[in-house]
Protein backbone atom coordinates (compact mmCIF):
# COMPACT_ATOMS: atom_id res chain seq x y z
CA UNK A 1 -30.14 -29.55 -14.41
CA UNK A 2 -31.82 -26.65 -16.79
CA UNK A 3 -30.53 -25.73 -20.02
CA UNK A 4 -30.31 -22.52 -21.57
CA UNK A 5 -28.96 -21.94 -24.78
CA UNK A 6 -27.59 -25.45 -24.92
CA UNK A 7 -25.40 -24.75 -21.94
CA UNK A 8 -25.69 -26.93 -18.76
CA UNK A 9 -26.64 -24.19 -15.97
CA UNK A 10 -26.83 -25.69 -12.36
CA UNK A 11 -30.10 -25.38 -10.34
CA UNK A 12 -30.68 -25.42 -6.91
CA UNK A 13 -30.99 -28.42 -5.00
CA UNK A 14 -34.02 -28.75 -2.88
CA UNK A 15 -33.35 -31.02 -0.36
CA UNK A 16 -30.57 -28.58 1.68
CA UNK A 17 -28.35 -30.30 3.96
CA UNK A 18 -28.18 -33.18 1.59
CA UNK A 19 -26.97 -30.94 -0.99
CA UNK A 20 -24.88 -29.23 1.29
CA UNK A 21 -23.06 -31.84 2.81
CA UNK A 22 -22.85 -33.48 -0.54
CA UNK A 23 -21.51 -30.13 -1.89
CA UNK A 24 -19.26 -29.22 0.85
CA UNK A 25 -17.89 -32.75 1.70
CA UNK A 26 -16.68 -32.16 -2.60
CA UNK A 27 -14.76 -28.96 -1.48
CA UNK A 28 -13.42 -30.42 1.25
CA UNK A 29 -11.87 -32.92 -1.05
CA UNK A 30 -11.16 -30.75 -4.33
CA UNK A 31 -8.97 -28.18 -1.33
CA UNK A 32 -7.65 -30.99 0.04
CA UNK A 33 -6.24 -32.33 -3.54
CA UNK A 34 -5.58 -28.98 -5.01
CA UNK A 35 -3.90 -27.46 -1.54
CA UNK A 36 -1.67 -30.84 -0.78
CA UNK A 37 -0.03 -30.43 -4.83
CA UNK A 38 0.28 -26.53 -3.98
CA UNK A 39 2.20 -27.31 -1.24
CA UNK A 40 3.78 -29.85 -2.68
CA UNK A 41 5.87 -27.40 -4.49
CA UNK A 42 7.44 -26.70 -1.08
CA UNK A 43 9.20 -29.80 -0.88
CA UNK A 44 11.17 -28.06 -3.83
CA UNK A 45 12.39 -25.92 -0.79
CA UNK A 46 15.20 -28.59 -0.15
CA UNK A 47 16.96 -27.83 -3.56
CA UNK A 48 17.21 -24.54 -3.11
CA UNK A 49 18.45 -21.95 -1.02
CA UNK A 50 17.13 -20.58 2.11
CA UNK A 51 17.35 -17.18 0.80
CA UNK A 52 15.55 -18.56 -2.20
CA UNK A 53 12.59 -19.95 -0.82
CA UNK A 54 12.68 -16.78 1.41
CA UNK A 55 11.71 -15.01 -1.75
CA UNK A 56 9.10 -17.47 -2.92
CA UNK A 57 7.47 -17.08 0.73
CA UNK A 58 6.90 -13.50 0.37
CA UNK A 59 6.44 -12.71 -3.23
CA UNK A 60 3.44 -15.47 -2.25
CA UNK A 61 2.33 -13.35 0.10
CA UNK A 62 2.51 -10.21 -2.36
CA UNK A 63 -0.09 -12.18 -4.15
CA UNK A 64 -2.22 -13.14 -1.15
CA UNK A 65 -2.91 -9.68 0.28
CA UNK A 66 -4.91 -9.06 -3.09
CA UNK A 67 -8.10 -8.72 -2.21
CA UNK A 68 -9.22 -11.92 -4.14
CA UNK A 69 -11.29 -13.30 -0.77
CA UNK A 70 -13.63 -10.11 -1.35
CA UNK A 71 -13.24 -9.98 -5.00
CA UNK A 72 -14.96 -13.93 -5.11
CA UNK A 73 -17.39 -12.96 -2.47
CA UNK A 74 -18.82 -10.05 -4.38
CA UNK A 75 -18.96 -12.17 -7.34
CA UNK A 76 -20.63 -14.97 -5.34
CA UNK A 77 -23.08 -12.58 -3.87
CA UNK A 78 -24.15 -10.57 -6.99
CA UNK A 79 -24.22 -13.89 -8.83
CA UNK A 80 -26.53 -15.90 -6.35
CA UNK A 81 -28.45 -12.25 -6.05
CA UNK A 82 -29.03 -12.14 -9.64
CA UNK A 83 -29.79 -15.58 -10.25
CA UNK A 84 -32.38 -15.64 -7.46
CA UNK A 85 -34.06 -12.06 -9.13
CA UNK A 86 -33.86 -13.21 -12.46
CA UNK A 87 -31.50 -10.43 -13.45
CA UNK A 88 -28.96 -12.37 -15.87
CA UNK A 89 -27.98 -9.33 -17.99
CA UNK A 90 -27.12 -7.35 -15.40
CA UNK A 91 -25.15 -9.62 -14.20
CA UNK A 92 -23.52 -10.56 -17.68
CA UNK A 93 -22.50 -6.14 -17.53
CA UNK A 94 -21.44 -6.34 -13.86
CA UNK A 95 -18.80 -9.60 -14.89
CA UNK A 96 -17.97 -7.33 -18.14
CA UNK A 97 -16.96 -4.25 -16.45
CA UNK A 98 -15.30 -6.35 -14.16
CA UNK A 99 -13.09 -7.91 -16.00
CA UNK A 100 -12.23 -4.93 -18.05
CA UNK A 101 -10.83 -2.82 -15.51
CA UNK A 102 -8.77 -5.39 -14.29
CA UNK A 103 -6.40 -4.45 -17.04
CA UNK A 104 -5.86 -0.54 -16.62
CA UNK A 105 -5.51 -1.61 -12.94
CA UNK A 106 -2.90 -4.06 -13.66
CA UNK A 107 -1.40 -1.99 -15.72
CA UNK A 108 -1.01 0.79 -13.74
CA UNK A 109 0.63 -1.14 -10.45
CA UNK A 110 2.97 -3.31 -12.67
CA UNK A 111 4.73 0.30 -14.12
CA UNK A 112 4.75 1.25 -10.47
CA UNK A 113 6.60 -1.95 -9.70
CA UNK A 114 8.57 -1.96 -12.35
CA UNK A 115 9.76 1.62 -11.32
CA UNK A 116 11.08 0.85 -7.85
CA UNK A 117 11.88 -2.66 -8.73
CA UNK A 118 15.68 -1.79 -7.43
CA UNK A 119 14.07 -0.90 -4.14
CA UNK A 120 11.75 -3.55 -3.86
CA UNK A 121 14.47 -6.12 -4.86
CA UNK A 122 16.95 -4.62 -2.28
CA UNK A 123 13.88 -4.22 0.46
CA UNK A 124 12.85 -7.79 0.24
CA UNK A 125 16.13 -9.07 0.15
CA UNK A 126 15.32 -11.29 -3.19
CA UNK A 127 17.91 -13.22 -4.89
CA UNK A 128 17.43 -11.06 -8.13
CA UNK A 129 14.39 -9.29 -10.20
CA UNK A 130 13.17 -12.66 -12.17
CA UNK A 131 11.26 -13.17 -9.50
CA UNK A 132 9.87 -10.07 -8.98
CA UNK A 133 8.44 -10.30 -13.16
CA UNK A 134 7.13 -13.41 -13.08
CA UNK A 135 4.84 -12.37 -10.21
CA UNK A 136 3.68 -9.45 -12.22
CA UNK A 137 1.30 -11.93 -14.94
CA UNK A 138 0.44 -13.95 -11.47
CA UNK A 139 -1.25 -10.92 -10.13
CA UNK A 140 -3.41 -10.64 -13.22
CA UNK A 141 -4.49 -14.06 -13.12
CA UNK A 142 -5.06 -14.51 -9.74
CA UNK A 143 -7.50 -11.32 -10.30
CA UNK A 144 -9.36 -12.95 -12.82
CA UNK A 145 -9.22 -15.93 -10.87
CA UNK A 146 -11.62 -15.17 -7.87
CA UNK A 147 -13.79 -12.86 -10.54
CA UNK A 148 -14.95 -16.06 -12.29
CA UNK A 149 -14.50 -18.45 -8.78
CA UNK A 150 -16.86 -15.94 -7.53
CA UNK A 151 -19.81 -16.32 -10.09
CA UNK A 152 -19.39 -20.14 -9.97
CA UNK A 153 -19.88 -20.00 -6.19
CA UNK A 154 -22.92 -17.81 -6.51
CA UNK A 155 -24.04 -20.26 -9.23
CA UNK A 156 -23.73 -23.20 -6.79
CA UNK A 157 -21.60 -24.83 -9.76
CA UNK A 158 -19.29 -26.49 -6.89
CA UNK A 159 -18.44 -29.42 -9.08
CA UNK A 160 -16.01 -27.24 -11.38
CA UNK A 161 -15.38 -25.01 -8.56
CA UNK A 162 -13.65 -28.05 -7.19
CA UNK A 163 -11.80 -29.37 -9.92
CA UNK A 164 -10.83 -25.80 -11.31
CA UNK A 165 -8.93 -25.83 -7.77
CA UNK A 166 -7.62 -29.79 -8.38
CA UNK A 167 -5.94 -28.74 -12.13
CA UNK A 168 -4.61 -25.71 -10.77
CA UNK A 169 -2.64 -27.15 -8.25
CA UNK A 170 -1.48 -29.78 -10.59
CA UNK A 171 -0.53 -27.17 -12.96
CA UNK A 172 1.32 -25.45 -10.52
CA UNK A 173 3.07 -28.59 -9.36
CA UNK A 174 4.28 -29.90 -12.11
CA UNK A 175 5.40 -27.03 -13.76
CA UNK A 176 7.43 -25.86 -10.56
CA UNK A 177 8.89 -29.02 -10.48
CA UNK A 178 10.03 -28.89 -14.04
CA UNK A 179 11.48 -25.44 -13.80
CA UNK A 180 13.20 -25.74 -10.39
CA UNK A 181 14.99 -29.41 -10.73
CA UNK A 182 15.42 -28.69 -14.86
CA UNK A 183 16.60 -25.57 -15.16
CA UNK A 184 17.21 -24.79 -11.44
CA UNK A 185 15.34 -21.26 -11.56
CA UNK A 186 14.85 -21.22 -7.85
CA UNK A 187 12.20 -19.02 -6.15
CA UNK A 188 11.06 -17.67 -9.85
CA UNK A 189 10.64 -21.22 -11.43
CA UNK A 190 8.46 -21.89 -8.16
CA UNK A 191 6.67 -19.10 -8.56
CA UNK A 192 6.31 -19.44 -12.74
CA UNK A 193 4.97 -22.49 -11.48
CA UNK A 194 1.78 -20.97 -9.25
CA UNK A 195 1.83 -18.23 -12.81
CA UNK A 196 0.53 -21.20 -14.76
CA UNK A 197 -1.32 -23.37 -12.18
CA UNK A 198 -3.61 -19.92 -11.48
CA UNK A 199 -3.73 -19.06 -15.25
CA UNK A 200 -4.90 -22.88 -15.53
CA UNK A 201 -7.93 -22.81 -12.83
CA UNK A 202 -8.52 -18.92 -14.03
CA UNK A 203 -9.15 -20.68 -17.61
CA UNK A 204 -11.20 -23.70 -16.28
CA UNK A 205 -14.08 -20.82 -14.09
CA UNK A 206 -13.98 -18.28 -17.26
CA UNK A 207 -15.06 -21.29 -19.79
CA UNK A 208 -17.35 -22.44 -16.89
CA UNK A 209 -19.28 -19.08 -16.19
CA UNK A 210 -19.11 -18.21 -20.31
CA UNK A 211 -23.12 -18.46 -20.57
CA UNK A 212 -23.10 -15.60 -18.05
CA UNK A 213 -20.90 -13.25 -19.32
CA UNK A 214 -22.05 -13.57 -23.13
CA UNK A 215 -25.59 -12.64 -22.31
CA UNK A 216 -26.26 -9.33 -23.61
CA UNK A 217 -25.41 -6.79 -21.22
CA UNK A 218 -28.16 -4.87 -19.83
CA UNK A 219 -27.88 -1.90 -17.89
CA UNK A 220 -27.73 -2.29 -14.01
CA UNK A 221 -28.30 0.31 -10.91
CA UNK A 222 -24.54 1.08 -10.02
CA UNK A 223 -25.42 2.85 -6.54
CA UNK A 224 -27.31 -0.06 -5.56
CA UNK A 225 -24.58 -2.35 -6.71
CA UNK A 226 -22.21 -0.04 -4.83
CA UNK A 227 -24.06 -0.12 -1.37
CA UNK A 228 -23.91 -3.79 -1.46
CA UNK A 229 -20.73 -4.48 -2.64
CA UNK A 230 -18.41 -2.18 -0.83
CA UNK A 231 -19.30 -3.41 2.60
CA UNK A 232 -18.50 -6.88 0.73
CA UNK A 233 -15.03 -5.62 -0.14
CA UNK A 234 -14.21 -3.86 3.48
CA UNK A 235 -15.63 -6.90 5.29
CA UNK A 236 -13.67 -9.50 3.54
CA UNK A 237 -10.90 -7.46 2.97
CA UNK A 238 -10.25 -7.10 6.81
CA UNK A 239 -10.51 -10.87 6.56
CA UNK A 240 -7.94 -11.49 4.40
CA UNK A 241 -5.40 -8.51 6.03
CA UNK A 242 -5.74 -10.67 9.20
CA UNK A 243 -4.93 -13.83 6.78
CA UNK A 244 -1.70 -12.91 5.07
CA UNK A 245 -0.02 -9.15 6.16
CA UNK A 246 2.01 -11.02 9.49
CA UNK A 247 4.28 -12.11 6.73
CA UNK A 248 5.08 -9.01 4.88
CA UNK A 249 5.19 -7.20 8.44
CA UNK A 250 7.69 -9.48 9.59
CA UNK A 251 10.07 -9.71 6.28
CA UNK A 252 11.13 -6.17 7.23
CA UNK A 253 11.91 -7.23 10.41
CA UNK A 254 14.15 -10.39 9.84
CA UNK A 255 16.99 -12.05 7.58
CA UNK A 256 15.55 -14.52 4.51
CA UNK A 257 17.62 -17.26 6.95
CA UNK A 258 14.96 -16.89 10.00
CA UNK A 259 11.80 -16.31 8.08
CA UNK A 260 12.34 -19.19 5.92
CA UNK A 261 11.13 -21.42 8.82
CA UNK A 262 8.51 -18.96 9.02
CA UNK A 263 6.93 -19.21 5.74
CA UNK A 264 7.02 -23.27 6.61
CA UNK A 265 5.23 -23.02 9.64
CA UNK A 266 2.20 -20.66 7.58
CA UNK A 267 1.88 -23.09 4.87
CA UNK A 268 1.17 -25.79 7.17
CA UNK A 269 -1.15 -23.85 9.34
CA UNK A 270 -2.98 -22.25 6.63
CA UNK A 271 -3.40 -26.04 5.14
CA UNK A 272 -6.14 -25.87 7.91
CA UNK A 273 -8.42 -23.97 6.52
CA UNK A 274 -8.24 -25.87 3.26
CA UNK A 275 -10.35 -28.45 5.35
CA UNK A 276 -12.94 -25.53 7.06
CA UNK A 277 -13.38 -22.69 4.34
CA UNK A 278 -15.43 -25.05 1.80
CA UNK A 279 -18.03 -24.51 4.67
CA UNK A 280 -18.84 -21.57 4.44
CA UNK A 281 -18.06 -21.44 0.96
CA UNK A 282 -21.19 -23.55 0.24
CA UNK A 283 -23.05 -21.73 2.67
CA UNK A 284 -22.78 -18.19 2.00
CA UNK A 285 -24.58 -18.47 -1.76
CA UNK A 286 -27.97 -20.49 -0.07
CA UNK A 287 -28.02 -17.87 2.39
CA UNK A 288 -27.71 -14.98 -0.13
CA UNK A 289 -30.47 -16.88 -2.24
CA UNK A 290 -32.39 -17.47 0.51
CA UNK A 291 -32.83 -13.97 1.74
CA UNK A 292 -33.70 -12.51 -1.83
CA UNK A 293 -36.65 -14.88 -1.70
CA UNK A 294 -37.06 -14.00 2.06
CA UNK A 295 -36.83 -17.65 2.75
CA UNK A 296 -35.51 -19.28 6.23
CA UNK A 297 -32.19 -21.22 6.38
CA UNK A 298 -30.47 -22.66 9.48
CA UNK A 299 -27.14 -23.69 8.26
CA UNK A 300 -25.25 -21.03 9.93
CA UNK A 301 -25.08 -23.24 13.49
CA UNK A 302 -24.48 -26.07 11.67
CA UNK A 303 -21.51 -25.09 9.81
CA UNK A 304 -20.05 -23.11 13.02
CA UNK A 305 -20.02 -26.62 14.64
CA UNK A 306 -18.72 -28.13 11.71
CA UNK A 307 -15.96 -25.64 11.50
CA UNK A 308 -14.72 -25.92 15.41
CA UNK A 309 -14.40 -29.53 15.23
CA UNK A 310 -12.25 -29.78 12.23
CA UNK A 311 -10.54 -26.42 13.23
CA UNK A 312 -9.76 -27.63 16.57
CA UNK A 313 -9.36 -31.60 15.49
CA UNK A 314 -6.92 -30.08 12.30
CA UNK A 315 -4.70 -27.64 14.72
CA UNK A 316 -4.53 -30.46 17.55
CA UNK A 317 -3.27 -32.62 14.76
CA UNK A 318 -0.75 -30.33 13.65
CA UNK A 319 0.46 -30.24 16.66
CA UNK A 320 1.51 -33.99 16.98
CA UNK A 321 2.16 -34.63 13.56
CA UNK A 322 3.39 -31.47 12.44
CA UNK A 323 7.14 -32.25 13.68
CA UNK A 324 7.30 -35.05 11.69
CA UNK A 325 5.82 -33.46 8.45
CA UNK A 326 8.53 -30.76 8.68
CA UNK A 327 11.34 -33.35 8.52
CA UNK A 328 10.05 -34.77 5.66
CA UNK A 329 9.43 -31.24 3.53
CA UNK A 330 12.22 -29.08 4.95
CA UNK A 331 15.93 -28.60 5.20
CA UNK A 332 16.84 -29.80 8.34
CA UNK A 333 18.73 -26.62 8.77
CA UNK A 334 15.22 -25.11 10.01
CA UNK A 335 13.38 -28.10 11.57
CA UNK A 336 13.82 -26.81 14.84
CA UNK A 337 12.40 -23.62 14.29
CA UNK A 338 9.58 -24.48 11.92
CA UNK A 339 8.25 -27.18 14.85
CA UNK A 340 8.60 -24.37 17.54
CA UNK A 341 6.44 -21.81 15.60
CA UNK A 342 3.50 -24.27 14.70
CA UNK A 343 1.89 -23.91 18.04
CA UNK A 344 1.58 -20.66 17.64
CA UNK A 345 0.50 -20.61 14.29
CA UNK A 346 -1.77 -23.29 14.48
CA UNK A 347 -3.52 -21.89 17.04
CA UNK A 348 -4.03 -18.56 15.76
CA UNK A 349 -6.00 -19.73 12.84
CA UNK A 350 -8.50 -21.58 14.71
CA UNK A 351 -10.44 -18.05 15.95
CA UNK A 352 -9.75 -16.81 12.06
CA UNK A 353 -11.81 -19.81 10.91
CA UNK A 354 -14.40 -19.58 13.30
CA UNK A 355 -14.47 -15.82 12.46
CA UNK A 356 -14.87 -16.70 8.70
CA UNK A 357 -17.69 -18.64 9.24
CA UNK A 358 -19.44 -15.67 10.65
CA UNK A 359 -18.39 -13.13 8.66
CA UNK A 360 -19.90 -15.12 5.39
CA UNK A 361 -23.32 -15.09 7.40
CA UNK A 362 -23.84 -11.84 8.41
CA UNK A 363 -22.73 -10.51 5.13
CA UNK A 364 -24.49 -12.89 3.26
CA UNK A 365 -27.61 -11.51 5.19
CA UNK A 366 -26.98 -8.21 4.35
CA UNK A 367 -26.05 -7.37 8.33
CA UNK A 368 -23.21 -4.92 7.42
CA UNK A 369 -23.09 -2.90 10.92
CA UNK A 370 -20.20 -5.15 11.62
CA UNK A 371 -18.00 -4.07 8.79
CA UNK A 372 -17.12 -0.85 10.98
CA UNK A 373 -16.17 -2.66 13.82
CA UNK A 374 -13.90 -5.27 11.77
CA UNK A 375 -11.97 -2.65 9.55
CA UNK A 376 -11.11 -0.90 12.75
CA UNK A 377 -9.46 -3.92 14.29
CA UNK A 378 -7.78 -4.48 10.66
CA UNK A 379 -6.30 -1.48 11.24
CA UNK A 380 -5.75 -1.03 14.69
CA UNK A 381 -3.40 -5.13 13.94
CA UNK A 382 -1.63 -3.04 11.02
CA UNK A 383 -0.78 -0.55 13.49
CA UNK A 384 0.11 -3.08 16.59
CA UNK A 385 2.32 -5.50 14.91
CA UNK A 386 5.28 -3.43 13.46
CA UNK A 387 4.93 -1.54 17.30
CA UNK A 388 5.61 -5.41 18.64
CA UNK A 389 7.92 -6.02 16.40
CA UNK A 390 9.77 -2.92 17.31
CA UNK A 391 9.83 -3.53 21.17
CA UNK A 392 10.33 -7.27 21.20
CA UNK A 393 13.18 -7.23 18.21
CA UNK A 394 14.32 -11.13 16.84
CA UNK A 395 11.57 -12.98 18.27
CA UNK A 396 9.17 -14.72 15.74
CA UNK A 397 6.48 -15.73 18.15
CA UNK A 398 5.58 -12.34 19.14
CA UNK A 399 3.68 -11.88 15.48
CA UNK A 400 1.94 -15.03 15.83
CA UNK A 401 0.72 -14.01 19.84
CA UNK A 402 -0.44 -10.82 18.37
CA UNK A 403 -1.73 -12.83 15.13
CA UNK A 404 -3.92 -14.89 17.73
CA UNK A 405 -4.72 -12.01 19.46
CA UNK A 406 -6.09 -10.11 17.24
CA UNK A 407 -8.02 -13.04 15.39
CA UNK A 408 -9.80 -14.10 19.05
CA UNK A 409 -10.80 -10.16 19.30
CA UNK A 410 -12.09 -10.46 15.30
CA UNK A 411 -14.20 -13.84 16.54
CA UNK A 412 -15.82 -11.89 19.42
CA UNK A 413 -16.72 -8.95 17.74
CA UNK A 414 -18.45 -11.19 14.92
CA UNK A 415 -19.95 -13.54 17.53
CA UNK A 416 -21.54 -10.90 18.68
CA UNK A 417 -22.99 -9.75 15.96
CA UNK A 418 -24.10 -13.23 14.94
CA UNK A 419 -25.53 -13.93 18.42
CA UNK A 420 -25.96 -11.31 20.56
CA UNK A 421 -26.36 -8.09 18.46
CA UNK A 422 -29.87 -8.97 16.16
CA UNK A 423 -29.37 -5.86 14.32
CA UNK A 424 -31.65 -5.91 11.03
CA UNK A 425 -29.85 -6.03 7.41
CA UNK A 426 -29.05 -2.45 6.07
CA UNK A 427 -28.62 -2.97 2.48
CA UNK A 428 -28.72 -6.33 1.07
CA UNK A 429 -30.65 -8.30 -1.36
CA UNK A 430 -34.35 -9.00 0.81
């Protein structure tokens, strides 16, 4: 380890697949802790009511479609960048201006909100409004959250990466369980509860990264930043559209009563990729640093194989266990309908994952052709599901079919990119 300024600053490790393995296998764990007491809080779901946890399920997914996936990739990619070029100031005025504008921007949507709240309450069919403002401060942190997540990532500082994850579950945990059992607050106390377990990990990567954003600021080229970051923010924002909008599409669609086994049957199929994303997670950063020192890497096949076994291993698992796990967590009032989505579900994140995998290397590498092709199927899914949904009325499964779908189309398009389209890097940090 190097210091600098009597701050411990992580170097990179030059032995690679030990460190990556070593590194990854850490994730793995620190997801696997962190996501298991996040969705611990849904075994809260049995004290209260359906249309309750309704709530919590999509006011969860009004955080999720924030583009936090590309937020902490363009901080992970202009941190490793920087870092590999020697260009700490910069960096220290990117993660300024940042961070600043996330205020103004918060700002502005939470008077927006707080203008239509009647609408939005009566829309989403939510118990009342408390709800509705505790998930106002929760957007702010979980802004600031992948900002800082980002530059450890791009740091390779995966030990507090990890445990920044671990105490923000247990934040949120604990202080769900507190406000839901005590007080009986419903689907706000749950989701006061993710409000301080985000604030909690938000704190943990802010303290962590402060050695970066207190160097003095130096001035940085803003269209180069732009030409490398806004492919960062379509390409991983189509990722994460595919991730979370199936559940806001379909809360227009159907009573708090039938999506409540809905929002059971995500959280367990999205528990996958707690096991798979630490992959490429570790990856992406060594393959950003290794192409701004025009070095070789060939971790990309290795974590794609990595990925499909415990993609396919986790959703065949699912599959036999899941039943049981749904008994244990849920009402038994939606059992049955949680076990018969999970197929489905399962399934359809298996392509995403692969998908994920690929989109981290070819954006790592500064191959940004595919960003086109990927927004276009982002919106051409925006446009197919309500259309679905509209011709196939009170039947669950069809979002999931065109969920999996769309996500197998999403793999193709960046397999071939990956393997069959060698199209050089257009902008990027080589």
């Amino acid at each position: 380890m190097a210091t600098e300024n009597s701050v411990t600053i992580p170097t990179i490790d030059h032995k690679p697949h030990a460190a990556f393995f070593r590194q990854s296998g850490w994730l793995m764990i620190a997801n696997i802790a962190g996501g298991a007491m996040t969705w611990g809080v849904h075994f809260l779901s049995k004290s209260i009511p359906e249309s309750e946890y309704a709530a919590f399920g999509t006011l969860l997914m009004v955080v999720a479609c924030l583009p936090t996936m590309p937020l902490q990739m363009v901080f992970a990619q202009q941190s490793a960048l920087a870092l590999a070029t020697g260009r700490r100031g910069q960096l220290s005025g990117l993660i300024r201006l940042a961070w600043l504008w996330t205020f103004p921007v918060w700002a502005l949507g939470t008077l927006v909100v707080l203008f239509f709240q009647r609408q939005i309450v009566a829309g989403w069919h939510l118990p009342s409004a408390l709800g509705l403002w505790v998930t106002l401060p929760l957007l702010l942190a979980s802004l600031w959250l992948p900002l800082f997540g980002g530059v450890l990532q791009g740091r390779q500082d995966f030990f507090w990466l990890g445990w920044s994850t671990i105490f923000g579950g247990m934040g949120r945990f604990a202080a769900a369980a507190v406000l839901v059992l005590a007080l009986g607050l419903g689907a706000a106390g749950m989701m006061a509860g993710a409000l301080i377990g985000v604030s909690l990990a938000a704190a943990i990567a802010i303290w962590r990264a402060r050695d970066l954003w207190r160097v003095r600021p130096e001035k940085f080229d803003g269209r180069g930043v732009a030409g490398e970051v806004l492919p960062l923010l379509f390409g991983f924002g189509a990722c994460q559209f595919m991730f979370t909008a199936d559940t806001m599409f379909a809360k227009a669609y159907f009573t708090p009563e039938e999506m409540a086994p809905y929002v059971a049957a995500g959280t367990l199929s999205r528990a996958l990729l707690w096991l798979v994303l630490p992959l490429a997670a570790v990856m992406f950063p060594k393959i950003v640093h290794a192409a701004a020192k025009s070095e070789k890497s060939n971790l990309f096949n290795l974590v794609v194989l990595g990925t499909a076994i415990l993609a396919v291993g986790g959703a065949l698992g699912l599959w036999l266990v899941g039943p049981v796990m749904v008994k244990i967590v849920y009402k038994t009032s939606y059992v049955a309908a949680t076990t018969a989505l999970l197929p489905w579900y399962a399934g359809a994140m298996v392509p995403l994952a692969l998908a994920n995998v690929m989109v981290n290397d070819l954006l790592a590498r500064g191959r940004f052709t595919v960003v086109p092709f990927m927004v276009a199927l982002a919106l051409a899914y925006g446009f197919t599901l309500p259309w679905m949904l509209n011709h196939f009325p009170g039947r669950l499964e069809v979002v999931l079919q065109t969920l999996g779908v769309f996500n197998l189309l999403l793999f193709a398009i960046c397999g071939w990119f990956a393997w069959g389209n060698k199209s050089p890097k257009n902008i990027g940090p080589g």
